[in-house]
C-alpha atoms as a PDB file:
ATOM      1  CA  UNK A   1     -12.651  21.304  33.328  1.00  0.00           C
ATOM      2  CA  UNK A   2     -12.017  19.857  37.103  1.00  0.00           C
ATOM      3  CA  UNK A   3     -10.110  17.396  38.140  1.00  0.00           C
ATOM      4  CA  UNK A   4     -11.930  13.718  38.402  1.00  0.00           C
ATOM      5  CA  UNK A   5     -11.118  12.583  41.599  1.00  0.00           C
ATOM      6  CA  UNK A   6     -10.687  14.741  44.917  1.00  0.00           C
ATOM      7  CA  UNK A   7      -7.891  15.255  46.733  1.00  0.00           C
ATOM      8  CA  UNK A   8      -6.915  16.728  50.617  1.00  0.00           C
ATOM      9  CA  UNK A   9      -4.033  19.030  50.989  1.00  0.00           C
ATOM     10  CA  UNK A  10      -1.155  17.972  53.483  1.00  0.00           C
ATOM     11  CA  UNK A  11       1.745  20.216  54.297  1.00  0.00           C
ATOM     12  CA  UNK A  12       4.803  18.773  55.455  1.00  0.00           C
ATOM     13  CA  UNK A  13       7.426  21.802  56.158  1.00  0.00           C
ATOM     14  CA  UNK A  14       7.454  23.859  52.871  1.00  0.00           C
ATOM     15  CA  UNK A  15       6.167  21.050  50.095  1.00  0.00           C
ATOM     16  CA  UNK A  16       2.470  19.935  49.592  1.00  0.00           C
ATOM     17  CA  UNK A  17       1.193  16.916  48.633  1.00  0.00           C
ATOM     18  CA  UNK A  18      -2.215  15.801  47.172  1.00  0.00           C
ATOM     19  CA  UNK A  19      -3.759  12.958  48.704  1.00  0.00           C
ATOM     20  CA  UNK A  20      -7.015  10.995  46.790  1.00  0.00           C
ATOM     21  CA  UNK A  21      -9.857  11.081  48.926  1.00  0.00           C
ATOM     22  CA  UNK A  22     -11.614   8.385  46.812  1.00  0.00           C
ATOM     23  CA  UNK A  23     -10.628   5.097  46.496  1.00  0.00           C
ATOM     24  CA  UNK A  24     -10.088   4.810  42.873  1.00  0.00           C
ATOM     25  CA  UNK A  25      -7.066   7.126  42.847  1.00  0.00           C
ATOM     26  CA  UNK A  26      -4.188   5.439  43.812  1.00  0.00           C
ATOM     27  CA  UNK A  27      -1.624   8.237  43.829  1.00  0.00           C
ATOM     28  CA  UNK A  28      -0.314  11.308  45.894  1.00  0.00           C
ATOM     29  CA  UNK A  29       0.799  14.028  43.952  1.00  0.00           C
ATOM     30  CA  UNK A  30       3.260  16.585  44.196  1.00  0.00           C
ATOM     31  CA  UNK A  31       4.443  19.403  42.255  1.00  0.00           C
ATOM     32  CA  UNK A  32       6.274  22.293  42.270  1.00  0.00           C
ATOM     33  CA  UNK A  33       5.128  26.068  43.231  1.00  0.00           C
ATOM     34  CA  UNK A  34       3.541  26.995  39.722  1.00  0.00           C
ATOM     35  CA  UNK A  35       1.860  23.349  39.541  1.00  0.00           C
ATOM     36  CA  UNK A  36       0.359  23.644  42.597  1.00  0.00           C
ATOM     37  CA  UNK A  37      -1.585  27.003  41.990  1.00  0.00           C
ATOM     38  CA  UNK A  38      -2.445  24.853  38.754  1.00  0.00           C
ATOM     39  CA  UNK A  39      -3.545  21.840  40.765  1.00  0.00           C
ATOM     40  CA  UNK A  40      -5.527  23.738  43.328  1.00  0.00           C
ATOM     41  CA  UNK A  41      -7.477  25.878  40.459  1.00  0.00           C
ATOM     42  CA  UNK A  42      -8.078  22.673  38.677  1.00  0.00           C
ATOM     43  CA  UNK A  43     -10.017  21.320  42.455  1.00  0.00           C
ATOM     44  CA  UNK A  44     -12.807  23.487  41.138  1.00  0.00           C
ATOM     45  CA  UNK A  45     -14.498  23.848  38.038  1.00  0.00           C
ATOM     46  CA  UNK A  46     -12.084  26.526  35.991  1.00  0.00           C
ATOM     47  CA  UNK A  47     -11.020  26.905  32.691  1.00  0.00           C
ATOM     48  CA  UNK A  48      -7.289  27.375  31.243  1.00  0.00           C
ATOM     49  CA  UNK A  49      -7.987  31.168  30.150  1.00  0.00           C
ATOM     50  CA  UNK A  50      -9.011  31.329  33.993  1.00  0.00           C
ATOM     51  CA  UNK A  51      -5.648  29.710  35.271  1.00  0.00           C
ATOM     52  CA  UNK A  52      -3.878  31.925  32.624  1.00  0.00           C
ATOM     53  CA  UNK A  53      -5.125  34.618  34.318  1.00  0.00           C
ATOM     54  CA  UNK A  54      -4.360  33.737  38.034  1.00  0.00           C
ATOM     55  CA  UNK A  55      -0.965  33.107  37.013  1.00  0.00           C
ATOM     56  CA  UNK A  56      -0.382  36.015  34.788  1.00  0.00           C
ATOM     57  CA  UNK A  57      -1.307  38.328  38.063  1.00  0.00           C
ATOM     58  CA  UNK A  58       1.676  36.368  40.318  1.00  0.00           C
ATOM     59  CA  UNK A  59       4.745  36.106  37.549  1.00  0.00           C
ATOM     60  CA  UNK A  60       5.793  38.733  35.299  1.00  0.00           C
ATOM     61  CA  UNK A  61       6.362  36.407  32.394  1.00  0.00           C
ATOM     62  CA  UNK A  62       4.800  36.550  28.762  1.00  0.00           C
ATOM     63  CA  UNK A  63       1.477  35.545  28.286  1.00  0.00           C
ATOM     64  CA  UNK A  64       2.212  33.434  25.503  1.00  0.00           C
ATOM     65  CA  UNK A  65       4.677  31.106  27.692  1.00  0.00           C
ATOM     66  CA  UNK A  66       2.270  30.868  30.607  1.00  0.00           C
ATOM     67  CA  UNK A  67      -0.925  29.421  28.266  1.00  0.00           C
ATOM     68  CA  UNK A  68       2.258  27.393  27.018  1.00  0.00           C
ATOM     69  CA  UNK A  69       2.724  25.854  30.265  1.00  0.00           C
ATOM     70  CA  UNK A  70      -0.385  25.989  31.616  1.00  0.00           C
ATOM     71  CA  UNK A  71      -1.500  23.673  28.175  1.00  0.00           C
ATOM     72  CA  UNK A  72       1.166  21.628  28.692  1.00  0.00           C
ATOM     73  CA  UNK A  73       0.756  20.939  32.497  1.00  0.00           C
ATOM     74  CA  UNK A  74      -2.884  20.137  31.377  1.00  0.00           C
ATOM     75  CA  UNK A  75      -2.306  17.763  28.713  1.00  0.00           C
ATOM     76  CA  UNK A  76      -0.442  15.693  30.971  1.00  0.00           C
ATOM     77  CA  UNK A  77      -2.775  15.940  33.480  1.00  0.00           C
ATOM     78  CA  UNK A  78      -5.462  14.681  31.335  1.00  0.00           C
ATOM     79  CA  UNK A  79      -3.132  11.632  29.272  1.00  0.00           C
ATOM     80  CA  UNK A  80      -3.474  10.477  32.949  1.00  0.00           C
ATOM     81  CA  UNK A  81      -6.573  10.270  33.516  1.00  0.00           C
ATOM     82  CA  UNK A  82      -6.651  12.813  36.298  1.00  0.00           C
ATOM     83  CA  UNK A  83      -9.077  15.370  34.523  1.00  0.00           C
ATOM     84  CA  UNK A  84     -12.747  15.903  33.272  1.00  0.00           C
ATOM     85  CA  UNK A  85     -14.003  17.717  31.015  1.00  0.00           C
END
């Protein structure tokens, strides 16, 4: 899965933000420190056992919780329209 649109990083201070390159997406995103390692694995093609991974190797939580979140960051990600499969 990718995301559908592409986006440019901009880094204002300590936050980034995800600006649409093409015209059809409308918004600029933001998220926190975990959603943007999400974001920026989801700019290429990547799967959630891949993400799992990535984040498993910078937090020392379960695995369980992390496909938890990872799931649930997706699923919202996707009831907006902002991912292919």
């Amino acid at each position: 899965m990718k995301l559908k649109f592409s986006y440019e990083i901009l880094e204002l201070e300590d936050q980034k933000f995800y600006v649409p390159v093409e015209y059809e997406a409308e918004q600029i995103l933001q998220f926190n420190q975990t959603g943007n390692i999400i974001f920026e694995c989801l700019m290429e093609e990547t799967s959630i056992e891949e993400i799992v991974e990535t984040l498993s190797k910078m937090y020392k939580n379960p695995k369980e919780q992390i496909v938890s979140f990872v799931q649930q960051f997706v699923d919202s990600l996707k009831k907006e329209g902002y991912l292919v499969e």
